[in-house]
N, C-alpha and C. Protein backbone atom coordinates (compact mmCIF):
# COMPACT_ATOMS: atom_id res chain seq x y z
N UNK A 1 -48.13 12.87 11.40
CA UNK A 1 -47.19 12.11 10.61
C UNK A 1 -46.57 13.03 9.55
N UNK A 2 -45.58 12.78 9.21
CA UNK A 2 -44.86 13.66 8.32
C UNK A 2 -44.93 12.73 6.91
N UNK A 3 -45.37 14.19 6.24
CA UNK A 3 -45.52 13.71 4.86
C UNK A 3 -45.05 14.08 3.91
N UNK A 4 -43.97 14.86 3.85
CA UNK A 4 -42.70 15.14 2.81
C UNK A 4 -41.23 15.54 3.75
N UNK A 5 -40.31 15.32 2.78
CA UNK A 5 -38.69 15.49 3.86
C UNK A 5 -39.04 16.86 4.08
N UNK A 6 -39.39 17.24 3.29
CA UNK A 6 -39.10 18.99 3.55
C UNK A 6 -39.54 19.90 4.73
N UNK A 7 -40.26 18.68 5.39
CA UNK A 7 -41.10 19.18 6.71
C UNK A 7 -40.43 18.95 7.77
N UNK A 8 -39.54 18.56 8.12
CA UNK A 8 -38.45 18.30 9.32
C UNK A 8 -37.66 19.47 8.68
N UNK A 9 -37.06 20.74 9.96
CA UNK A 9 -36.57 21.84 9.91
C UNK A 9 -35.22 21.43 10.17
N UNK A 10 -34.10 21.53 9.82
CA UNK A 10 -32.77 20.85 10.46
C UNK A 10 -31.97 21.79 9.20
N UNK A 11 -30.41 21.14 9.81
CA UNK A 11 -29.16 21.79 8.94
C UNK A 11 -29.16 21.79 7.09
N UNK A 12 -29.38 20.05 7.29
CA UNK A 12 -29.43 19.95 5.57
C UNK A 12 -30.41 18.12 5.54
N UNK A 13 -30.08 18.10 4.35
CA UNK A 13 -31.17 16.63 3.82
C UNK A 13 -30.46 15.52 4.56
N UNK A 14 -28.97 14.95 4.72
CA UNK A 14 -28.83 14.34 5.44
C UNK A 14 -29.23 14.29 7.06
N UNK A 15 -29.29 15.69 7.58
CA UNK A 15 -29.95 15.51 9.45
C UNK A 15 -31.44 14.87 9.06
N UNK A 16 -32.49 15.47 8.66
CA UNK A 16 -33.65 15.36 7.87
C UNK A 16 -34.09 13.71 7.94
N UNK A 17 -33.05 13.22 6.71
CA UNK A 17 -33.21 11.93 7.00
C UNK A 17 -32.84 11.07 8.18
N UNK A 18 -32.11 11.02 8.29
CA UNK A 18 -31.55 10.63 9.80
C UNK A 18 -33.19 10.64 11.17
N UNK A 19 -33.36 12.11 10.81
CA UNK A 19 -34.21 12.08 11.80
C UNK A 19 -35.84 11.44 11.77
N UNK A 20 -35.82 11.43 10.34
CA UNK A 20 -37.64 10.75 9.81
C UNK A 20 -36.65 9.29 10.07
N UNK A 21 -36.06 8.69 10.02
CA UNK A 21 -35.80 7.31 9.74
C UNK A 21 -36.13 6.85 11.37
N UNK A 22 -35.89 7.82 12.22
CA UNK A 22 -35.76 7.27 13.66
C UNK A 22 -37.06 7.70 14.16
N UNK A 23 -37.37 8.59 13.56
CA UNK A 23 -39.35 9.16 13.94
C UNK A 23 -39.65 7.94 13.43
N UNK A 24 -39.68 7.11 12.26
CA UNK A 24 -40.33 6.02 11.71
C UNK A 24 -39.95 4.66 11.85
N UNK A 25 -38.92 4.78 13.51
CA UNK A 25 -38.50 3.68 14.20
C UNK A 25 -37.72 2.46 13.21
N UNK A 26 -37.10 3.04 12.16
CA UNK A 26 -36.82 1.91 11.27
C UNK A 26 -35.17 2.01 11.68
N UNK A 27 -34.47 0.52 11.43
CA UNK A 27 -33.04 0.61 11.16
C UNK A 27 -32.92 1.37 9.68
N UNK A 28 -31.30 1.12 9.72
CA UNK A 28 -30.96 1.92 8.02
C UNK A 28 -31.55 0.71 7.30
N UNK A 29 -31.05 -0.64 7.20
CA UNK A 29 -31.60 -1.51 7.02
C UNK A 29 -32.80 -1.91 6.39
N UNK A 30 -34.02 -1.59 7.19
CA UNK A 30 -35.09 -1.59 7.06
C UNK A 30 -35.98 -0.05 6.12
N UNK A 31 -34.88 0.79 6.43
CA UNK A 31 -35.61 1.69 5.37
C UNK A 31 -34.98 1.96 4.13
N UNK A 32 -33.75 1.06 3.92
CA UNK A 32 -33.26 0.74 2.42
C UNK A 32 -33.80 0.29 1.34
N UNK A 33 -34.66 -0.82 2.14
CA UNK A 33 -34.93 -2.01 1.64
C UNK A 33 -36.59 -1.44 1.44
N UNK A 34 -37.27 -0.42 2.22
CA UNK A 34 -38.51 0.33 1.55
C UNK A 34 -37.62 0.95 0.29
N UNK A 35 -36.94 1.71 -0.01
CA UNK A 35 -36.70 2.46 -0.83
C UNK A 35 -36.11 1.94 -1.44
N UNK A 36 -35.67 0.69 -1.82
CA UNK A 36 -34.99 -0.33 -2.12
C UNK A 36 -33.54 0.42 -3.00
N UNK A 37 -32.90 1.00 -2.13
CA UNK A 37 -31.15 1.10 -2.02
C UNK A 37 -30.51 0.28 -1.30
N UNK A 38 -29.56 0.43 -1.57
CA UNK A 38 -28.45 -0.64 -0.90
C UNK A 38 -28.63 0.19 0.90
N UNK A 39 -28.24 -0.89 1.60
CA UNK A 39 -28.08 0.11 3.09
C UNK A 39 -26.89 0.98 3.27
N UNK A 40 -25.87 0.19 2.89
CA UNK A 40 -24.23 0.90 2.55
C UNK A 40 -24.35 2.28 2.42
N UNK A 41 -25.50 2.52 0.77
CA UNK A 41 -25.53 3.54 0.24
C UNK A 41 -26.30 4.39 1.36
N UNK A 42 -27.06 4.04 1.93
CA UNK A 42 -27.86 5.33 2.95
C UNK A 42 -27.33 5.45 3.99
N UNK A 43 -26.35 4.41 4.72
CA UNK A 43 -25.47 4.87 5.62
C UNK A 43 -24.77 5.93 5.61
N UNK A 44 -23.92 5.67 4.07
CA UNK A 44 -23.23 6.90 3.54
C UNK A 44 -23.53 8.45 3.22
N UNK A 45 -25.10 8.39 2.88
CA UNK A 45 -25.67 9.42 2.54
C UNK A 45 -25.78 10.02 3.74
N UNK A 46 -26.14 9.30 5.17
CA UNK A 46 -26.11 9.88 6.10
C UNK A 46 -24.96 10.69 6.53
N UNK A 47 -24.32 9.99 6.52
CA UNK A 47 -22.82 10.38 7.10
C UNK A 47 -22.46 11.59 6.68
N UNK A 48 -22.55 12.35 5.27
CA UNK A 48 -22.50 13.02 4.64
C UNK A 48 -21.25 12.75 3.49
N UNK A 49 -20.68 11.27 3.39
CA UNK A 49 -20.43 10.64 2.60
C UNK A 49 -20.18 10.84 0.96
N UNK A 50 -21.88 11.01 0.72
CA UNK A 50 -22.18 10.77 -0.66
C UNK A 50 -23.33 11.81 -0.88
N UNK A 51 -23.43 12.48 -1.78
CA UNK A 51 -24.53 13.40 -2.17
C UNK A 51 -25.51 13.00 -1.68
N UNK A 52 -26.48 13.84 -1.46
CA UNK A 52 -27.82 13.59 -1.39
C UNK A 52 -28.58 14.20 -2.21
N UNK A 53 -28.86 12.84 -3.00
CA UNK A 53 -29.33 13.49 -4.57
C UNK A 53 -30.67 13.62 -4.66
N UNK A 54 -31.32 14.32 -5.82
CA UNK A 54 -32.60 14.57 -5.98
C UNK A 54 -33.24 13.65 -6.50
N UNK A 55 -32.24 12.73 -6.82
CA UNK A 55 -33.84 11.27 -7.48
C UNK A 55 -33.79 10.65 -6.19
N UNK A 56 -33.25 10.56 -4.40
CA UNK A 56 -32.94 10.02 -3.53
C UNK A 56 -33.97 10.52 -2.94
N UNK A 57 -34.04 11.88 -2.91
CA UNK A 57 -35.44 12.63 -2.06
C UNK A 57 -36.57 12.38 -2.92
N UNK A 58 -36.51 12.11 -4.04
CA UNK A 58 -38.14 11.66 -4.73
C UNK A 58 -38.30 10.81 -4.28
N UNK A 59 -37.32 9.76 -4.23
CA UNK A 59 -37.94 8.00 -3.53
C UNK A 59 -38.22 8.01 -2.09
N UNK A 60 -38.37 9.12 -1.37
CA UNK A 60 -38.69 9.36 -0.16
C UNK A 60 -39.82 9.80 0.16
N UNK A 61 -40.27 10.78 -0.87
CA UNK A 61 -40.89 11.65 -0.55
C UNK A 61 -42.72 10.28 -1.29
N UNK A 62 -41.96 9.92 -2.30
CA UNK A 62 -43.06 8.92 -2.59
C UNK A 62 -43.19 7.90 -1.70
N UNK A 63 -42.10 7.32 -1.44
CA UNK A 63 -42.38 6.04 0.10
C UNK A 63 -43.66 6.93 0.86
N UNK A 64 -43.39 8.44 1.38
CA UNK A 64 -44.01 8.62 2.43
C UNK A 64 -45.80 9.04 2.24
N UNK A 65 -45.17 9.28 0.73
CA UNK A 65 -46.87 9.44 0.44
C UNK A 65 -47.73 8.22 0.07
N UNK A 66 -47.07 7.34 -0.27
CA UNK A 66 -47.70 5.53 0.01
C UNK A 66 -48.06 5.07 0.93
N UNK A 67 -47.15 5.46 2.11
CA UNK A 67 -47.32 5.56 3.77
C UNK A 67 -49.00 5.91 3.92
N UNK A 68 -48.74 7.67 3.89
CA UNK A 68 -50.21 8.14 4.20
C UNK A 68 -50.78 7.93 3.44
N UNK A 69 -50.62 7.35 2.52
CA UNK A 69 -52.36 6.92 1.79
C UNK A 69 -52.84 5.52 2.33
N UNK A 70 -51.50 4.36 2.63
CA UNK A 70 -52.27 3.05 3.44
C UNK A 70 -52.84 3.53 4.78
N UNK A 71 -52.06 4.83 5.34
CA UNK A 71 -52.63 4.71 6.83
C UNK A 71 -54.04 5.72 6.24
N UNK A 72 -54.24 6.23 5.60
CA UNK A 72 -55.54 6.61 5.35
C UNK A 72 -56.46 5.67 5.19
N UNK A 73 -56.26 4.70 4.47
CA UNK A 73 -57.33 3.91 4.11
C UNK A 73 -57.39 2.62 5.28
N UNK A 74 -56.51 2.23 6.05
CA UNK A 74 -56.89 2.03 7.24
C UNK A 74 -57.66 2.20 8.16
N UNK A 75 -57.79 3.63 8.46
CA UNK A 75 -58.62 4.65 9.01
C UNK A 75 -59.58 4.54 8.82
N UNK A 76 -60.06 4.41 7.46
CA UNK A 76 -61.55 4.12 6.43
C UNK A 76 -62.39 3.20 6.55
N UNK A 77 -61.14 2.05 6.47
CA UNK A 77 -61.70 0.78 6.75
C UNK A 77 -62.47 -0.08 7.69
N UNK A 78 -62.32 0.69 8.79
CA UNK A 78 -63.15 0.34 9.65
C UNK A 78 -64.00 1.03 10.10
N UNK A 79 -64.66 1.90 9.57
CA UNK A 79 -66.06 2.57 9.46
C UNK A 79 -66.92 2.26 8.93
């Protein structure tokens, strides 16, 4: 599982995202609304639209480390 953007190798932060959003089977939709942005706005970011800013990759990079810590303790839990 990938656990920071910075770990998908690609052109720039928009491919990056694009590509964890579809590794993590989510619509834009659905991973807005984790990171709670508008979808508009991450459509756009994709597109290459709108910057891809650095308080945008913090709220990512923390979604994903919330991620692996529930699927850690999942793991736990049933031992």
């Amino acid at each position: 599982m990938v656990s920071n953007l910075n770990e998908i190798q690609l052109m720039g932060d928009s491919e990056r995202l694009i590509i964890l959003r579809k590794r993590l089977c989510m619509s834009q939709f659905q991973m807005a609304k984790d990171l709670s942005i508008s979808p508009s706005y991450l459509g756009q970011v994709e597109r290459g639209e709108l910057p891809f800013s650095p308080a945008l990759k913090a709220r990512i990079n923390n979604y994903l480390e919330r991620e692996k810590e529930v699927d850690e303790q999942d793991i736990y839990s049933h031992i």
